[in-house]
PDB file of N, CA and C in Angstrom:
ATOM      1  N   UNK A   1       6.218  -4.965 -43.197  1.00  0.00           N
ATOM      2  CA  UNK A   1       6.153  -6.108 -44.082  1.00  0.00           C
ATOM      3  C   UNK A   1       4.971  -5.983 -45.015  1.00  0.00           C
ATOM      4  N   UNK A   2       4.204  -5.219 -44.804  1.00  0.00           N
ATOM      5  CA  UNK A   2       2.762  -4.962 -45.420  1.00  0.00           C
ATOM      6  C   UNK A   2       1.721  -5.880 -45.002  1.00  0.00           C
ATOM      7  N   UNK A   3       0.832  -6.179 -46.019  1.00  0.00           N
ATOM      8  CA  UNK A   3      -0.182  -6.890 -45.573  1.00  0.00           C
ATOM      9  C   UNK A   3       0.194  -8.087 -45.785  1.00  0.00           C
ATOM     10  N   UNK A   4      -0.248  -9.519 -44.849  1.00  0.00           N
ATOM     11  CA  UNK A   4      -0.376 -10.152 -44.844  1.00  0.00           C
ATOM     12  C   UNK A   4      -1.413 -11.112 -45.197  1.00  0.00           C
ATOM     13  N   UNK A   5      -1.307 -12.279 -46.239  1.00  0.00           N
ATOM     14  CA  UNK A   5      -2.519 -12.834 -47.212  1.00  0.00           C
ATOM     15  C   UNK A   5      -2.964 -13.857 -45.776  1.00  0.00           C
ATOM     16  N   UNK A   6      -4.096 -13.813 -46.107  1.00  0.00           N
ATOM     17  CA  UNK A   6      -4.581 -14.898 -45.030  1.00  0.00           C
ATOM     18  C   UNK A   6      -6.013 -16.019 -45.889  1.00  0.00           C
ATOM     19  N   UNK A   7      -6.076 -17.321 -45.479  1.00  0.00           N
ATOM     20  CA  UNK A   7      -6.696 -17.824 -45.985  1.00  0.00           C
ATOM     21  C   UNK A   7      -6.032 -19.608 -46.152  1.00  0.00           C
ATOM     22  N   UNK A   8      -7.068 -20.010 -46.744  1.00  0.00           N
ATOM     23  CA  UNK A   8      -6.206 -21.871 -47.120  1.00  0.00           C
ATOM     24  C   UNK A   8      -5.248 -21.796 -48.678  1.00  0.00           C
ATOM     25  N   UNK A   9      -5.681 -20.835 -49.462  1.00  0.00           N
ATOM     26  CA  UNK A   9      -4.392 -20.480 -50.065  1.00  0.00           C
ATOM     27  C   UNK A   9      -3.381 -20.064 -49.778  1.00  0.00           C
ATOM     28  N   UNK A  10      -3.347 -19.058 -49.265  1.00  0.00           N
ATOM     29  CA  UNK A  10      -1.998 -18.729 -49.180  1.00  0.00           C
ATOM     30  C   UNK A  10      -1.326 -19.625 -47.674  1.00  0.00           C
ATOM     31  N   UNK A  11      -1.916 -20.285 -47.158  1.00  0.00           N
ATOM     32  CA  UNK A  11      -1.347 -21.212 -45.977  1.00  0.00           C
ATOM     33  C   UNK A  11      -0.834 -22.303 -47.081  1.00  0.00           C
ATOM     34  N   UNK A  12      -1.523 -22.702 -47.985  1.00  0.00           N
ATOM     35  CA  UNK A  12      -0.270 -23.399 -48.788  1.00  0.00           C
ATOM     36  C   UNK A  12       0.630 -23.409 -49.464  1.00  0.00           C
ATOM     37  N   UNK A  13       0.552 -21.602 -49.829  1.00  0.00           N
ATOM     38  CA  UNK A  13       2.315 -21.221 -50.454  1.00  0.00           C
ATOM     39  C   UNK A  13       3.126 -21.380 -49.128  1.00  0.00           C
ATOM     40  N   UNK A  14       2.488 -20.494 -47.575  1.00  0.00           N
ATOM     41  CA  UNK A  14       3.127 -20.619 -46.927  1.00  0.00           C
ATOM     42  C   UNK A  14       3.868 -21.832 -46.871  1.00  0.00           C
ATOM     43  N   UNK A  15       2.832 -22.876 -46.577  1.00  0.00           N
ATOM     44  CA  UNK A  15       3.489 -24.369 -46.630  1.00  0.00           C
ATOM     45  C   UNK A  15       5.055 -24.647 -47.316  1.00  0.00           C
ATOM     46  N   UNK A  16       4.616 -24.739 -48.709  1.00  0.00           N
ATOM     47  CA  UNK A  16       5.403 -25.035 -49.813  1.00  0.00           C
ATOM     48  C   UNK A  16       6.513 -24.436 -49.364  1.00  0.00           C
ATOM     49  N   UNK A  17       6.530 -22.953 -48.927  1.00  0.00           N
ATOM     50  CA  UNK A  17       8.094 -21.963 -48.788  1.00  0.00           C
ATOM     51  C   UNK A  17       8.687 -22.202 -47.511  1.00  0.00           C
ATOM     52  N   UNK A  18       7.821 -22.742 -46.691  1.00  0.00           N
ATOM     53  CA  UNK A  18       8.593 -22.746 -45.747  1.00  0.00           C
ATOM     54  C   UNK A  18       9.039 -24.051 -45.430  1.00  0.00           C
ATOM     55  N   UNK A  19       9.011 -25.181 -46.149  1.00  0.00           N
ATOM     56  CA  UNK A  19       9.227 -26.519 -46.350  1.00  0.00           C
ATOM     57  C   UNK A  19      10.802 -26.319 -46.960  1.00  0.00           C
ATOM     58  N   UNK A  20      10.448 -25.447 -47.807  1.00  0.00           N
ATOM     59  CA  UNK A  20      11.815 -25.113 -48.943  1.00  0.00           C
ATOM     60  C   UNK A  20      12.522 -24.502 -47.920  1.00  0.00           C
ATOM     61  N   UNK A  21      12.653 -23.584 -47.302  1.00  0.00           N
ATOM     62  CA  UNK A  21      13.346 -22.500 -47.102  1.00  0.00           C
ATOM     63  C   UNK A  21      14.013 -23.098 -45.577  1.00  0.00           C
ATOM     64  N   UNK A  22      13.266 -23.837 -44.750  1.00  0.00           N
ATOM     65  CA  UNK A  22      14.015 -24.077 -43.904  1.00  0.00           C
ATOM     66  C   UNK A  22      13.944 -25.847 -43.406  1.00  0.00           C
ATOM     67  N   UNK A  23      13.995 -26.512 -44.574  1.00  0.00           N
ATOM     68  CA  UNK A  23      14.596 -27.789 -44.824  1.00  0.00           C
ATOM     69  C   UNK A  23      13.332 -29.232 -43.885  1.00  0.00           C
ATOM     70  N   UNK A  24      12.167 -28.646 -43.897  1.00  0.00           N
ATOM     71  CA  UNK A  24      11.013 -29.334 -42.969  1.00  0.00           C
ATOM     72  C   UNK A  24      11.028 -30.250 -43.721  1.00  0.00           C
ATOM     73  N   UNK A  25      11.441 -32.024 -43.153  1.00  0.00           N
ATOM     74  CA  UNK A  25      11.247 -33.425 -43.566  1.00  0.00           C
ATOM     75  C   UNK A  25       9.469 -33.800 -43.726  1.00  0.00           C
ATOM     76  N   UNK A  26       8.588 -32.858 -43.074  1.00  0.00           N
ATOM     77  CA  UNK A  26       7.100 -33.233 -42.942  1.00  0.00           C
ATOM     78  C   UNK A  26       6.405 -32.941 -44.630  1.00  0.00           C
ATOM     79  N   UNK A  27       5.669 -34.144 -45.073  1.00  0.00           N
ATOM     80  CA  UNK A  27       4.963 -33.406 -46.189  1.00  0.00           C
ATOM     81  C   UNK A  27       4.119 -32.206 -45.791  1.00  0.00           C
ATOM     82  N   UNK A  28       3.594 -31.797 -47.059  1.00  0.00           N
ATOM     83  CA  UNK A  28       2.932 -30.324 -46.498  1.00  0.00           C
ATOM     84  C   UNK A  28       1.604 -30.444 -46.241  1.00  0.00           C
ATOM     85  N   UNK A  29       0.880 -31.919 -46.401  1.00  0.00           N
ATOM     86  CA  UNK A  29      -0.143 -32.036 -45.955  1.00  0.00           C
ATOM     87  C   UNK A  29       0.107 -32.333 -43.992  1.00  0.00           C
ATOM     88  N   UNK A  30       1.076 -32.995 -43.666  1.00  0.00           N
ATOM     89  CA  UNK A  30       0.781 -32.643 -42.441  1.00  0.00           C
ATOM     90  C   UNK A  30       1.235 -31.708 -41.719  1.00  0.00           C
ATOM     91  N   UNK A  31       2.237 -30.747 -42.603  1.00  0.00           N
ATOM     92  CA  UNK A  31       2.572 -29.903 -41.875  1.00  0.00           C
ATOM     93  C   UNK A  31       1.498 -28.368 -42.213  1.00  0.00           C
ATOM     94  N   UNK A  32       0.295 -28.855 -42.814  1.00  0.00           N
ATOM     95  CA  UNK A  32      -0.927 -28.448 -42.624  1.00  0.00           C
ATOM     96  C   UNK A  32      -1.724 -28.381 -41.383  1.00  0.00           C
ATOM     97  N   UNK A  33      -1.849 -29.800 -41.299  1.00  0.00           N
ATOM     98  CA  UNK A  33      -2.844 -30.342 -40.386  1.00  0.00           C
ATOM     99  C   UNK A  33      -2.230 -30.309 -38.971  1.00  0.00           C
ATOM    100  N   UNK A  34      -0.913 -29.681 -38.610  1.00  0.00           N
ATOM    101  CA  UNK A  34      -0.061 -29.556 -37.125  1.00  0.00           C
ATOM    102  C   UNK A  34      -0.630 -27.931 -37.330  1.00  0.00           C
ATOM    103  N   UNK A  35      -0.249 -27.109 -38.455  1.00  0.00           N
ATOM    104  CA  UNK A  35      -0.799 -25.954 -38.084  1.00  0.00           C
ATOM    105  C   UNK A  35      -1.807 -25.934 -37.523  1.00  0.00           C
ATOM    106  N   UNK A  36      -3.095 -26.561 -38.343  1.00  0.00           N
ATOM    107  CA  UNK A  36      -4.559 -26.578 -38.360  1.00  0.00           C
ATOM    108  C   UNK A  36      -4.728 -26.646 -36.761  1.00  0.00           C
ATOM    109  N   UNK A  37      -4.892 -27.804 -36.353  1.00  0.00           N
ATOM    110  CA  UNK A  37      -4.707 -28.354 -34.828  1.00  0.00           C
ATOM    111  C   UNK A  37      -3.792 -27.783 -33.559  1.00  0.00           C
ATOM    112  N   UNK A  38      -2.983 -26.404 -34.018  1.00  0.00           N
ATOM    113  CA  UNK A  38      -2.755 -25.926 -33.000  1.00  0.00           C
ATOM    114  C   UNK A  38      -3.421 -24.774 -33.436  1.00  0.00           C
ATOM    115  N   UNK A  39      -4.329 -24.227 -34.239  1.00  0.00           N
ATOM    116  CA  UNK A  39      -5.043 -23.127 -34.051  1.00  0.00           C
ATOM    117  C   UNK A  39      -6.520 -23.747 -33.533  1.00  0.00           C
ATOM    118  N   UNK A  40      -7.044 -24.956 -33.397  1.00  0.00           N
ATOM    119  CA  UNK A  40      -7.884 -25.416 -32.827  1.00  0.00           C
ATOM    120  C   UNK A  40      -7.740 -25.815 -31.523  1.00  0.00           C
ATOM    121  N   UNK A  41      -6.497 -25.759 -31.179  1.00  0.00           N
ATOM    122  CA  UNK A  41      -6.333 -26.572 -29.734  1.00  0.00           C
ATOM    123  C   UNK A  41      -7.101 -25.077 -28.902  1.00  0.00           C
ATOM    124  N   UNK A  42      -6.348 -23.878 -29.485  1.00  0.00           N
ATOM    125  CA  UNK A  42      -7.570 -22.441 -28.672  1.00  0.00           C
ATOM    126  C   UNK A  42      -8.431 -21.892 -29.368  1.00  0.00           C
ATOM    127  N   UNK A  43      -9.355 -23.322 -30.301  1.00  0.00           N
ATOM    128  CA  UNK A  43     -10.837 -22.521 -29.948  1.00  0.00           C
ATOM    129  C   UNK A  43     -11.471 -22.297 -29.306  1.00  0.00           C
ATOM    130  N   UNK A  44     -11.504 -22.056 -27.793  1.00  0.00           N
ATOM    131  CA  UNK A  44     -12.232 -22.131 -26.949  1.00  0.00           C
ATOM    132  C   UNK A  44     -12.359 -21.198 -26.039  1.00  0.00           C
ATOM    133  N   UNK A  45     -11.396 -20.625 -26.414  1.00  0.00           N
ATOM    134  CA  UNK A  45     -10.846 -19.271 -25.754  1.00  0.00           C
ATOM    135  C   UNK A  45     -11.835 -17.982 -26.317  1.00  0.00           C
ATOM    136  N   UNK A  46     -12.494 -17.665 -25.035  1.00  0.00           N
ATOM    137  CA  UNK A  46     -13.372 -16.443 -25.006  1.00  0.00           C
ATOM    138  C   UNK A  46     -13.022 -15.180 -24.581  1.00  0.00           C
ATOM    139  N   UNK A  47     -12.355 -15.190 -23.720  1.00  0.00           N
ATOM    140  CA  UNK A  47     -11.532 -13.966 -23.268  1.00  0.00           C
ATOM    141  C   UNK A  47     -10.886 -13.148 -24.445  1.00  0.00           C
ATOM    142  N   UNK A  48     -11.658 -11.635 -24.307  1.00  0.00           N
ATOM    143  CA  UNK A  48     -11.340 -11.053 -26.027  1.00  0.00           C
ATOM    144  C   UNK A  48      -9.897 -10.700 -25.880  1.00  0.00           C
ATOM    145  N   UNK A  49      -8.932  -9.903 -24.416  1.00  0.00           N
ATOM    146  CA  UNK A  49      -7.590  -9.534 -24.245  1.00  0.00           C
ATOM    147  C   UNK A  49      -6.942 -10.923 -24.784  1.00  0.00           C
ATOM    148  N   UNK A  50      -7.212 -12.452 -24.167  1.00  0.00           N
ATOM    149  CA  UNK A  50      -6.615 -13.392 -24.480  1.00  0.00           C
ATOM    150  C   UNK A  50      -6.160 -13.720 -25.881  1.00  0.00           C
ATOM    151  N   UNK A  51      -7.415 -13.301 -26.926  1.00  0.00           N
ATOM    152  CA  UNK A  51      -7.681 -13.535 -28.440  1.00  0.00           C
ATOM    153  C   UNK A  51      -7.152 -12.522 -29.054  1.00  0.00           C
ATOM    154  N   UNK A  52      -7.035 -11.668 -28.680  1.00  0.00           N
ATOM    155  CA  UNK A  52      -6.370 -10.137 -29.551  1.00  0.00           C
ATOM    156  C   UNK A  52      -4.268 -10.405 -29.027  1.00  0.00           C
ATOM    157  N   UNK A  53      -4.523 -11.252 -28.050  1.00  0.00           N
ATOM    158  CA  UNK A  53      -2.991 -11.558 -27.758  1.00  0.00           C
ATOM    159  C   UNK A  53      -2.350 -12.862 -28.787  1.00  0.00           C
ATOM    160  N   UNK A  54      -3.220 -13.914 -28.596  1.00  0.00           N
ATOM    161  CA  UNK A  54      -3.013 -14.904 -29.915  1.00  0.00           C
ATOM    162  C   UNK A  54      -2.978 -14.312 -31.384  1.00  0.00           C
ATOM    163  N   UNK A  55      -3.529 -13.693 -31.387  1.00  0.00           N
ATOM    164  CA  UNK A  55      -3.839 -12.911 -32.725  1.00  0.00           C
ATOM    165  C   UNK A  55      -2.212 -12.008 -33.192  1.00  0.00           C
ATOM    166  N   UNK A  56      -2.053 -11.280 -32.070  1.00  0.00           N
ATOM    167  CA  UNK A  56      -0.464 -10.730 -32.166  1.00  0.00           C
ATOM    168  C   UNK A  56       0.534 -11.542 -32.505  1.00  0.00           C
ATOM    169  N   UNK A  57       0.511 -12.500 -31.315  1.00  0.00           N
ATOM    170  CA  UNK A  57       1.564 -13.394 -31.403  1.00  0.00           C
ATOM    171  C   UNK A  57       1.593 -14.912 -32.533  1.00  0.00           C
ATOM    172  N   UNK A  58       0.630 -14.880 -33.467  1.00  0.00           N
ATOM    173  CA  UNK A  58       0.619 -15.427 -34.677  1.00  0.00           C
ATOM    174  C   UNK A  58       1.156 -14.712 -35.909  1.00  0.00           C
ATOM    175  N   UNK A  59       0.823 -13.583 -35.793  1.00  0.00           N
ATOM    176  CA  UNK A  59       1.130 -12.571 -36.440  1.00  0.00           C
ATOM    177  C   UNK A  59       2.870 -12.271 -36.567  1.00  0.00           C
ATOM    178  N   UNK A  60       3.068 -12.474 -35.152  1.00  0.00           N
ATOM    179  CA  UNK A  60       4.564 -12.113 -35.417  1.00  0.00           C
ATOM    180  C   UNK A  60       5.627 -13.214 -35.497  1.00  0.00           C
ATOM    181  N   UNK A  61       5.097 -14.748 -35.019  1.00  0.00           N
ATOM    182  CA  UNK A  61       5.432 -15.728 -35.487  1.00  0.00           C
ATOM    183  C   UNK A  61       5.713 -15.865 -36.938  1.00  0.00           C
ATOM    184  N   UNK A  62       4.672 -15.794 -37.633  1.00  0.00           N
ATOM    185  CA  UNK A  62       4.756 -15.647 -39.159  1.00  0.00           C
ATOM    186  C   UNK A  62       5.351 -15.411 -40.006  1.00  0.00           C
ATOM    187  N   UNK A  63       5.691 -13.696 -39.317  1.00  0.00           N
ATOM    188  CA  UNK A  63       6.529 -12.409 -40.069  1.00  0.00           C
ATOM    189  C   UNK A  63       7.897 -13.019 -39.867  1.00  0.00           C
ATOM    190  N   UNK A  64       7.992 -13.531 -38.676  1.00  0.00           N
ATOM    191  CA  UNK A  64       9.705 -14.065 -37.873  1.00  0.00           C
ATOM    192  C   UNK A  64      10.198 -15.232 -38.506  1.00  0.00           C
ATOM    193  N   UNK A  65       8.791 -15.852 -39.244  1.00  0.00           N
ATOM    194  CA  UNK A  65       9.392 -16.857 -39.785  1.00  0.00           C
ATOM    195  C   UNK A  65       9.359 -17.020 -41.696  1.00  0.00           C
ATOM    196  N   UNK A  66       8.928 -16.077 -41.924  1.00  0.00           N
ATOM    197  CA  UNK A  66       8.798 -15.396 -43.684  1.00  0.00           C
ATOM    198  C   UNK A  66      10.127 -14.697 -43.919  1.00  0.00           C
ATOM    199  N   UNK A  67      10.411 -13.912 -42.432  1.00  0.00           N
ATOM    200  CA  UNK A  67      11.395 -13.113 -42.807  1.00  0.00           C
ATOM    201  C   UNK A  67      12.818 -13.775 -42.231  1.00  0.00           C
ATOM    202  N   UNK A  68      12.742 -14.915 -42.467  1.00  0.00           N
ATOM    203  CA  UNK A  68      14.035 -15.594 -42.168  1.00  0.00           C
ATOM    204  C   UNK A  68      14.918 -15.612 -40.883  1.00  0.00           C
ATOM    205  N   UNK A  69      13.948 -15.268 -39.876  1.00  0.00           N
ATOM    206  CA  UNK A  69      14.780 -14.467 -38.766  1.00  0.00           C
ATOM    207  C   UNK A  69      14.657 -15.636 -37.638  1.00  0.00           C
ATOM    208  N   UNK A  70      14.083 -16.626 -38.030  1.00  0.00           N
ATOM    209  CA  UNK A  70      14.330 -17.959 -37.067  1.00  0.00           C
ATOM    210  C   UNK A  70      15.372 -18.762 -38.123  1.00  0.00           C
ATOM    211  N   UNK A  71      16.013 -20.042 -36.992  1.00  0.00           N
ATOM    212  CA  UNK A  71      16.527 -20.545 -37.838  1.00  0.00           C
ATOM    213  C   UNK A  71      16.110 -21.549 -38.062  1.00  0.00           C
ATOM    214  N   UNK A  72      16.697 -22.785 -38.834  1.00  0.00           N
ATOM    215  CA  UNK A  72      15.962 -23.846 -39.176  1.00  0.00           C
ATOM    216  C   UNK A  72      15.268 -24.820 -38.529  1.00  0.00           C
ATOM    217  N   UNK A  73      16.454 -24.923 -37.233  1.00  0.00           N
ATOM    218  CA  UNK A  73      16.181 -25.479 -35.714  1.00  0.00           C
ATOM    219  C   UNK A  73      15.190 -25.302 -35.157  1.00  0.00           C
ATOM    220  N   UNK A  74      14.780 -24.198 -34.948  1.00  0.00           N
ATOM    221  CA  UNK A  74      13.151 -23.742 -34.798  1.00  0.00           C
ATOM    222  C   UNK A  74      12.127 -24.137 -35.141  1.00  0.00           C
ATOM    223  N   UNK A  75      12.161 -23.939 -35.882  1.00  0.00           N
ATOM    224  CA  UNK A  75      11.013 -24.142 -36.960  1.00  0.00           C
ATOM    225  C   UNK A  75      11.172 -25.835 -37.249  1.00  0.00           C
ATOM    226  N   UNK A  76      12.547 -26.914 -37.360  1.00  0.00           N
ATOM    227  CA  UNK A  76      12.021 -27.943 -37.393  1.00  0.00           C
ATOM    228  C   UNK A  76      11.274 -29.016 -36.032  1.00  0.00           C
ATOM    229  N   UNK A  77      12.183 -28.028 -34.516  1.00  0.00           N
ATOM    230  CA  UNK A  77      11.539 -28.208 -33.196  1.00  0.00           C
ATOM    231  C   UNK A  77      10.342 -27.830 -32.816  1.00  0.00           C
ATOM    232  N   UNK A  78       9.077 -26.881 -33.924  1.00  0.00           N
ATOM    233  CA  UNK A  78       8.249 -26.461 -33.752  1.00  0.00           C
ATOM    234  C   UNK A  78       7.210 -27.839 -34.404  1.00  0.00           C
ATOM    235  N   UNK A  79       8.002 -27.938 -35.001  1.00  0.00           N
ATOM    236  CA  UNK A  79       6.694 -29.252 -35.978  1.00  0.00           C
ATOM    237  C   UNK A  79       7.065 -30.879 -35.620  1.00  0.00           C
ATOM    238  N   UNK A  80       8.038 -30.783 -35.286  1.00  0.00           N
ATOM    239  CA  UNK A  80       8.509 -31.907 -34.246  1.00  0.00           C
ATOM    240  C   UNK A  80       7.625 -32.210 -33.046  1.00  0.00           C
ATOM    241  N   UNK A  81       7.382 -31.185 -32.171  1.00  0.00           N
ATOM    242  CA  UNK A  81       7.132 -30.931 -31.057  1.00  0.00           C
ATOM    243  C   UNK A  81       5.389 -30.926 -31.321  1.00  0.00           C
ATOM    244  N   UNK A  82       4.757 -30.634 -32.256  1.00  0.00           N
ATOM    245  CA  UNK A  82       3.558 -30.682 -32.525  1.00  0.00           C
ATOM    246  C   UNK A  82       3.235 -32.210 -33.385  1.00  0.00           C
ATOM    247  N   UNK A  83       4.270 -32.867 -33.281  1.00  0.00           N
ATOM    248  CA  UNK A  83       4.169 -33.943 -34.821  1.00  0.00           C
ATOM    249  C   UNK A  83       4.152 -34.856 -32.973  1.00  0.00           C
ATOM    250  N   UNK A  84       5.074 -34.998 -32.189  1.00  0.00           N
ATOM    251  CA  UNK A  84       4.851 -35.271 -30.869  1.00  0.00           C
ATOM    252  C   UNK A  84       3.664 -35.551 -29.997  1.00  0.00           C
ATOM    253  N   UNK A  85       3.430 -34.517 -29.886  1.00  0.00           N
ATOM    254  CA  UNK A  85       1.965 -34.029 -28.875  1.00  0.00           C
ATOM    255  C   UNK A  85       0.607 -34.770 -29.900  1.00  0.00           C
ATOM    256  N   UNK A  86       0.721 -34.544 -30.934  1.00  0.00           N
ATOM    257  CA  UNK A  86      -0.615 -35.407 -31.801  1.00  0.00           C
ATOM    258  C   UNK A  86      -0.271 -36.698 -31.723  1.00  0.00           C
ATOM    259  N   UNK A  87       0.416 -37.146 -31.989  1.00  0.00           N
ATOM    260  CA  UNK A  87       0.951 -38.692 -31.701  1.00  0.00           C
ATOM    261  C   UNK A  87       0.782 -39.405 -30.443  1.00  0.00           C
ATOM    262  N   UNK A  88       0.573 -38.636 -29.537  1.00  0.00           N
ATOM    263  CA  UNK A  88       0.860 -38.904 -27.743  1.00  0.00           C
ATOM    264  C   UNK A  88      -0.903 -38.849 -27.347  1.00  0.00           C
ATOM    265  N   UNK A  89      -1.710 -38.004 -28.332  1.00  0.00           N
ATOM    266  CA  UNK A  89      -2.831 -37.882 -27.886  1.00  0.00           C
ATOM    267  C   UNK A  89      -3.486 -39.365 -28.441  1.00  0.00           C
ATOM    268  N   UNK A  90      -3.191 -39.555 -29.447  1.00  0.00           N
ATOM    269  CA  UNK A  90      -4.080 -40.718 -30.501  1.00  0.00           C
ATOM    270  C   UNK A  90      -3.537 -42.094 -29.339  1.00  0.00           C
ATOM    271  N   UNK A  91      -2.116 -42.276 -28.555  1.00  0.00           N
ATOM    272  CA  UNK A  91      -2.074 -42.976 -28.291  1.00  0.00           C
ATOM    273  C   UNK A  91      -2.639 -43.697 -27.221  1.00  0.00           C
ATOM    274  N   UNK A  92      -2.706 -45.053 -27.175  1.00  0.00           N
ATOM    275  CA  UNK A  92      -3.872 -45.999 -26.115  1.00  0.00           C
ATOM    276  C   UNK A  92      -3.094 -45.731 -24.948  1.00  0.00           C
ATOM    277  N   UNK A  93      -3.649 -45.962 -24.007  1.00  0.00           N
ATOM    278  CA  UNK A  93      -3.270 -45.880 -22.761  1.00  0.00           C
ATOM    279  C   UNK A  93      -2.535 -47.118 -22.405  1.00  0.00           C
ATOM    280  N   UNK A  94      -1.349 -47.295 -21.589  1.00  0.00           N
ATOM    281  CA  UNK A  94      -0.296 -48.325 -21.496  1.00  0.00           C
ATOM    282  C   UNK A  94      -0.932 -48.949 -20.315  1.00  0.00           C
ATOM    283  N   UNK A  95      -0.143 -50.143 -20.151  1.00  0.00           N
ATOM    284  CA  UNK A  95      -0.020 -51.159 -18.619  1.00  0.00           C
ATOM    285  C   UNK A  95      -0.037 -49.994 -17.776  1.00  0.00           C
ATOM    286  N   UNK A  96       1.135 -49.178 -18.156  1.00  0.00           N
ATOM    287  CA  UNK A  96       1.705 -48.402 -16.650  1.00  0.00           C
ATOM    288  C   UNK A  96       0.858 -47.081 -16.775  1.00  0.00           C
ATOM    289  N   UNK A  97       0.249 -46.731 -17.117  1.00  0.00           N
ATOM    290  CA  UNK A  97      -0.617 -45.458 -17.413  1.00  0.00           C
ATOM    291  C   UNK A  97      -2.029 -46.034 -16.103  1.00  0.00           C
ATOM    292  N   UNK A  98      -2.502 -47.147 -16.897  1.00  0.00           N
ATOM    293  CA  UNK A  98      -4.067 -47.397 -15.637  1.00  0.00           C
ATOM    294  C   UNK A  98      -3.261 -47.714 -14.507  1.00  0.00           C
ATOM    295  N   UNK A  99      -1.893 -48.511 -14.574  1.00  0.00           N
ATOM    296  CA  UNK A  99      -1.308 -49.012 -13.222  1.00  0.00           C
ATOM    297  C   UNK A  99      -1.323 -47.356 -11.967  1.00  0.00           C
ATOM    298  N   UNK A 100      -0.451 -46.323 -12.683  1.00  0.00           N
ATOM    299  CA  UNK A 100      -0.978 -45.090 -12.104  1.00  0.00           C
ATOM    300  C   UNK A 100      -1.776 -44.821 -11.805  1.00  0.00           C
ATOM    301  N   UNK A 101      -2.697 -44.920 -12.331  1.00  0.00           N
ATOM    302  CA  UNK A 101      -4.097 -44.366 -12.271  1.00  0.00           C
ATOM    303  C   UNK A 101      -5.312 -45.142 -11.532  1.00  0.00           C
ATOM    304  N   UNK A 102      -4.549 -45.974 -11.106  1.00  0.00           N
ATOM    305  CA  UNK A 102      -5.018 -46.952 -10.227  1.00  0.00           C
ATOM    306  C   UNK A 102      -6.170 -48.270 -11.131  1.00  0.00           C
ATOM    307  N   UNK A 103      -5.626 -48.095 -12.234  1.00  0.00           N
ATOM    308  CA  UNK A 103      -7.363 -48.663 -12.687  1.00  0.00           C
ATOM    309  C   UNK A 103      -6.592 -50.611 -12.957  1.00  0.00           C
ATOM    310  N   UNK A 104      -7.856 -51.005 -12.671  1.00  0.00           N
ATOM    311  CA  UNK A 104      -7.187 -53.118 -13.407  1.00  0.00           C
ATOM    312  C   UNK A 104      -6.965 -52.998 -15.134  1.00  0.00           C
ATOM    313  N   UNK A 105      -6.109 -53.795 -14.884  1.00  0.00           N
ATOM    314  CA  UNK A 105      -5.619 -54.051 -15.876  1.00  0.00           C
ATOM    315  C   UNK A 105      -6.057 -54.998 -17.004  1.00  0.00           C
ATOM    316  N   UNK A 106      -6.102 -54.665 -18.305  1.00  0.00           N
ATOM    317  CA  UNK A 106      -6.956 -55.368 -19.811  1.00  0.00           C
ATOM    318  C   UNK A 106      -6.548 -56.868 -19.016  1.00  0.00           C
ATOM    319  N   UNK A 107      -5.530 -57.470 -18.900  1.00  0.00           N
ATOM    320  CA  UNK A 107      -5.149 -58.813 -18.899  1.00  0.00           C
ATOM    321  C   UNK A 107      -5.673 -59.397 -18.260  1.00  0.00           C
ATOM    322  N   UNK A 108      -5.717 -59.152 -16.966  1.00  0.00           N
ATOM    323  CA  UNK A 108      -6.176 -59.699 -15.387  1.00  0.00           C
ATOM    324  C   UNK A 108      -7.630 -59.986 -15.774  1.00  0.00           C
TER     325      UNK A 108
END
């Protein structure tokens, strides 16, 4: 495939083309900020085998998905599924969440 551009430019052609190309309902600012936040969810990761493995497997995510070889389903269950998990984190904790957790409840 050759080289691959890397940077906050070209993550926003990426954006733009792959919005187009496989029909993503997300604007491209958040389907920025789902990328962004799952390359932050492993900053933390020190293990260099671990990081040279993320590193691959971004890599070929990319290519798999530039080169048309996922289908749309994918790719809209990928940002779904991350549009999900950020949503679930921001959210407050329920009745039945402290009730689990054994803790009293706001009301009482």
């Amino acid at each position: 495939m050759g080289r691959l551009l890397t940077g906050t430019t070209a993550a926003s052609c990426w954006c733009a083309w792959i919005k187009r190309a496989y029909g993503v309902s997300l604007p491209e600012s958040e389907m920025r900020t789902l990328l962004t936040s799952a390359f932050r969810d492993k900053k933390d990761t020190a293990e260099i085998h671990t990081i040279n493995r993320l590193i691959v497997q971004g890599r070929m995510e990319l290519e798999e998905t530039l080169m048309l070889w996922k289908g749309p389903s994918h790719v809209n269950n990928w940002f779904d599924a991350a549009q999900a998990k950020s949503s679930a984190e921001v959210a407050p904790p329920s009745f039945l969440d402290d009730f689990f957790a054994g803790k009293p409840s706001a009301a009482a």
